[in-house]
C-alpha atoms as a PDB file:
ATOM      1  CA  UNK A   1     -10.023  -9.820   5.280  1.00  0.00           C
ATOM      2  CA  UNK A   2      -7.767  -7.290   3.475  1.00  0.00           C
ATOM      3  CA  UNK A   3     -10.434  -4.271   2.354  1.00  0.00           C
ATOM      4  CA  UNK A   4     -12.837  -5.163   4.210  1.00  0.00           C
ATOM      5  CA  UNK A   5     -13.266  -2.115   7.031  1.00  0.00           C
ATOM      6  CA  UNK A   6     -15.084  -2.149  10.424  1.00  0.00           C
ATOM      7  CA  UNK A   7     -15.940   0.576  12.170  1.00  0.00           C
ATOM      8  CA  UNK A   8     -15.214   0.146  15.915  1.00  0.00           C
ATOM      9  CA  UNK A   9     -18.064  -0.005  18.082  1.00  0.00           C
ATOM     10  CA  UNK A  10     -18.386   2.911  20.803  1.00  0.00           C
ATOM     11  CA  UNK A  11     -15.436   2.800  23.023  1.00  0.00           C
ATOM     12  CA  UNK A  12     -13.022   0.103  21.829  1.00  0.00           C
ATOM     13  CA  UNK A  13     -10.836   2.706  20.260  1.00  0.00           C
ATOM     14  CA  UNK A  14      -9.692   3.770  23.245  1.00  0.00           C
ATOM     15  CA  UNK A  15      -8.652   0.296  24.474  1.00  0.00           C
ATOM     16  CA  UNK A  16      -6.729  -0.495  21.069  1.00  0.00           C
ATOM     17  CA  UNK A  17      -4.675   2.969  21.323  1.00  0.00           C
ATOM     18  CA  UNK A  18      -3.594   1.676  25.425  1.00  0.00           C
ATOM     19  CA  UNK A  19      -2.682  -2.090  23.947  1.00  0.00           C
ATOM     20  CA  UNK A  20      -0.958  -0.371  21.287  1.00  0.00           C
ATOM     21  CA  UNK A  21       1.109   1.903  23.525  1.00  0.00           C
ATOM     22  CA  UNK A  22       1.916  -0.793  25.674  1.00  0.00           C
ATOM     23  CA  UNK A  23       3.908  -2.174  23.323  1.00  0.00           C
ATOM     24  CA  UNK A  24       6.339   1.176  23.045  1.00  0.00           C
ATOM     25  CA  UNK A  25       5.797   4.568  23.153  1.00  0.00           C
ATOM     26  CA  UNK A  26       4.337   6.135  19.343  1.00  0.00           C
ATOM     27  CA  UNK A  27       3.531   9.167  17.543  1.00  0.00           C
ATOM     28  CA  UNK A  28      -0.111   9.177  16.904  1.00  0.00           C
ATOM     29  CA  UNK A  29       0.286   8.417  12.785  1.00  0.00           C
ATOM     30  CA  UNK A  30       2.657   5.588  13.983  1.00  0.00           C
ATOM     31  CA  UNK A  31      -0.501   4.664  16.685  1.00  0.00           C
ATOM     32  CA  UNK A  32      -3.154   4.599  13.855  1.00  0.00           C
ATOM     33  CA  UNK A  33      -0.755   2.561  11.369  1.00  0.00           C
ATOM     34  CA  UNK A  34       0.159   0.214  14.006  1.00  0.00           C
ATOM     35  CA  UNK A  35      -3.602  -0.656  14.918  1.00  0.00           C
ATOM     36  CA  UNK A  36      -4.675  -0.904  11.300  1.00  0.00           C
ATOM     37  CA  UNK A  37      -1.408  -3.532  10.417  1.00  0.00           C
ATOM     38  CA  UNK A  38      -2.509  -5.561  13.744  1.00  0.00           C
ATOM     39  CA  UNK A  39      -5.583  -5.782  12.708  1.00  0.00           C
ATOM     40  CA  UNK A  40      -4.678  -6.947   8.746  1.00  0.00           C
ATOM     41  CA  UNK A  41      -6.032  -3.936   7.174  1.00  0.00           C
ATOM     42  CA  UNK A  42      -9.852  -4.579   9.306  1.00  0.00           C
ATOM     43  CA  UNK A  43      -9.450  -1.764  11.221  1.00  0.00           C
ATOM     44  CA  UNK A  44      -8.294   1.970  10.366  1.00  0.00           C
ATOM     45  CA  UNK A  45      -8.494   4.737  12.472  1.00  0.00           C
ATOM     46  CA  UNK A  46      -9.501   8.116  11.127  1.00  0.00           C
ATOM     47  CA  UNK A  47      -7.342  11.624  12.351  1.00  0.00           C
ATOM     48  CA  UNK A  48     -10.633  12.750  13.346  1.00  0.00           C
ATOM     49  CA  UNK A  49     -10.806  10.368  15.957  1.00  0.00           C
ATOM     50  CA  UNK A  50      -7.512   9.772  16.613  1.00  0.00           C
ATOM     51  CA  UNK A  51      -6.620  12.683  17.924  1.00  0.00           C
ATOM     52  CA  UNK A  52      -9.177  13.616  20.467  1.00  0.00           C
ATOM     53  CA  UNK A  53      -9.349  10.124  22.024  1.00  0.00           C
ATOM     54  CA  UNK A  54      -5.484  10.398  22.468  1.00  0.00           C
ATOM     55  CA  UNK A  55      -5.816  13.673  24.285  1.00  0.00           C
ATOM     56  CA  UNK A  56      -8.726  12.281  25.950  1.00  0.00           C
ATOM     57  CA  UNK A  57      -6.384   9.896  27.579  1.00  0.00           C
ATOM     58  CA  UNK A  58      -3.695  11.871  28.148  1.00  0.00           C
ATOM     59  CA  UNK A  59      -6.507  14.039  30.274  1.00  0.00           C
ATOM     60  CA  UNK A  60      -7.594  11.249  31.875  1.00  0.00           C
ATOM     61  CA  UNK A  61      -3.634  10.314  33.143  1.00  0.00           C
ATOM     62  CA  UNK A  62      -3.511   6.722  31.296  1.00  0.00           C
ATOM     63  CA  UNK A  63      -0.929   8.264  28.633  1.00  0.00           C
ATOM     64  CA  UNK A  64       1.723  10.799  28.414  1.00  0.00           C
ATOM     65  CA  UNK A  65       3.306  13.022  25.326  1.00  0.00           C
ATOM     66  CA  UNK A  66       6.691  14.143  24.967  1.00  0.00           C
ATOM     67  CA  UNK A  67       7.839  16.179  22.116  1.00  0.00           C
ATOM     68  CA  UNK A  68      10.329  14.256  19.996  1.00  0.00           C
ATOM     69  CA  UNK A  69      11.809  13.741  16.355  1.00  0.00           C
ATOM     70  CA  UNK A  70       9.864  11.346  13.640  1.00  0.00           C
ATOM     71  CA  UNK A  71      11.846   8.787  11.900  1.00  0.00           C
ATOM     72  CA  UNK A  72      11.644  11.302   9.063  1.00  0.00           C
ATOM     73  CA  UNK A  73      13.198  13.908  11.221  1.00  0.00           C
ATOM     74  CA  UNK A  74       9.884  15.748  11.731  1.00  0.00           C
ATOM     75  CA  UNK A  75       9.005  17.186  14.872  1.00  0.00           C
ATOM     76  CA  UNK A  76       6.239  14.898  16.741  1.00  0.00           C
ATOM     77  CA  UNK A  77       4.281  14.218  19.621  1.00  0.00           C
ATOM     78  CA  UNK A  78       5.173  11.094  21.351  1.00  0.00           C
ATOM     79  CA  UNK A  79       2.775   8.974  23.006  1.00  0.00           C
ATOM     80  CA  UNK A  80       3.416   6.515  26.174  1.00  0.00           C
ATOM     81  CA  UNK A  81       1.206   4.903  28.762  1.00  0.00           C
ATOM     82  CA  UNK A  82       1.646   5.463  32.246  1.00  0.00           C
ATOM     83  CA  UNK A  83       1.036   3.305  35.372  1.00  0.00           C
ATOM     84  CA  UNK A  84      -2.422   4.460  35.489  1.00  0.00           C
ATOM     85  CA  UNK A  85      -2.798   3.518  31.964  1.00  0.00           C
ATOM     86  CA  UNK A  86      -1.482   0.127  32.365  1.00  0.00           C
ATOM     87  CA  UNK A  87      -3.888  -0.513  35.201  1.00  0.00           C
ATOM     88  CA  UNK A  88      -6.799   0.686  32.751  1.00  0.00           C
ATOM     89  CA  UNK A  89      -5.667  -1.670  29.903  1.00  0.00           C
ATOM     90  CA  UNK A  90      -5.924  -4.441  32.171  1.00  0.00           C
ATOM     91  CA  UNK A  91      -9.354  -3.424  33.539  1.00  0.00           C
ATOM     92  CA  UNK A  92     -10.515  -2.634  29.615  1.00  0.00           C
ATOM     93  CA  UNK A  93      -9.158  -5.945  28.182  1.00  0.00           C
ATOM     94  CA  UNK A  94     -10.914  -7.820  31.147  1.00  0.00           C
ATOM     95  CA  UNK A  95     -13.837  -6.351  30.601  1.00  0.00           C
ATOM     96  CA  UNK A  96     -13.652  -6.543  26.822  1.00  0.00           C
ATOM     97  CA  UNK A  97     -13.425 -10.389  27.208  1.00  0.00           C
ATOM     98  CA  UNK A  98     -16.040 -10.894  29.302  1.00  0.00           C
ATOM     99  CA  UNK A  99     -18.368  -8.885  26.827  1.00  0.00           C
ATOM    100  CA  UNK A 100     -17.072 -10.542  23.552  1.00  0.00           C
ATOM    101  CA  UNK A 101     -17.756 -14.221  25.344  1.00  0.00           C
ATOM    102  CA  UNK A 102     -20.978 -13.224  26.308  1.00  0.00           C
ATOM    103  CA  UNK A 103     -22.187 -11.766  22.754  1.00  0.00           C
ATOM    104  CA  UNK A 104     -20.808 -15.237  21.258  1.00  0.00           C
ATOM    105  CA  UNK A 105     -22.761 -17.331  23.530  1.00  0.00           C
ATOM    106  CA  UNK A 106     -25.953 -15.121  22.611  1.00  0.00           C
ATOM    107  CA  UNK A 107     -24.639 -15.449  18.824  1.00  0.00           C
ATOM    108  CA  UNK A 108     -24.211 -19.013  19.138  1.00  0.00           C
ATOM    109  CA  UNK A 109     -27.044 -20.063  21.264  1.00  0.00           C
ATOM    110  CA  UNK A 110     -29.543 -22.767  19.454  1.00  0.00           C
ATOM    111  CA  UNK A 111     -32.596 -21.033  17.286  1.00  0.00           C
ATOM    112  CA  UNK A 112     -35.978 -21.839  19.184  1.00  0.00           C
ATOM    113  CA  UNK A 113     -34.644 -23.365  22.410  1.00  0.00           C
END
């Protein structure tokens, strides 16, 4: 699937950044890289919206950012998901499932029956 992009649909991106910061806290380059390895090279996620959905979350309580040093010794923004944030990533992956399973049985539903 390598070079062949997707763009996310409306609010998955979101969802991705939480699973992704479940699994340790991350700068936000190290966020988008992470997603985009995951995902074999499907899915890559632009600065543009990067950024604002991260602060959108940290608004929102579901992450937190702590100033810190890059493994390049840069100064960075750190990323890490809170308890409120865990609770959401459950909710989101829930609901995520129930969505995808209903769009295959549509998608795989018999022609004419």
């Amino acid at each position: 699937m390598a070079g062949d992009h997707l763009d996310l649909p409306q609010g998955t991106l979101d969802l991705l950044i939480l699973k992704t910061l479940a699994l340790g806290p991350q700068h936000g380059w190290a966020v988008s890289e992470r997603i985009q390895q995951i995902s074999s090279d499907a899915l890559r996620v632009r600065q543009g919206s990067l950024y604002p959905a991260l602060h959108r979350l940290e608004r929102r309580g579901w992450i937190k950012a702590r100033w810190g040093a890059s493994e390049n010794n840069r100064r960075a923004k750190y990323y890490e998901l809170t308890g409120r944030g865990r609770k959401q990533l459950e909710t989101d992956t829930t609901t995520w499932r129930k969505l995808t399973a209903a769009v295959d049985q549509v998608l795989e539903a018999g022609v004419g029956g």
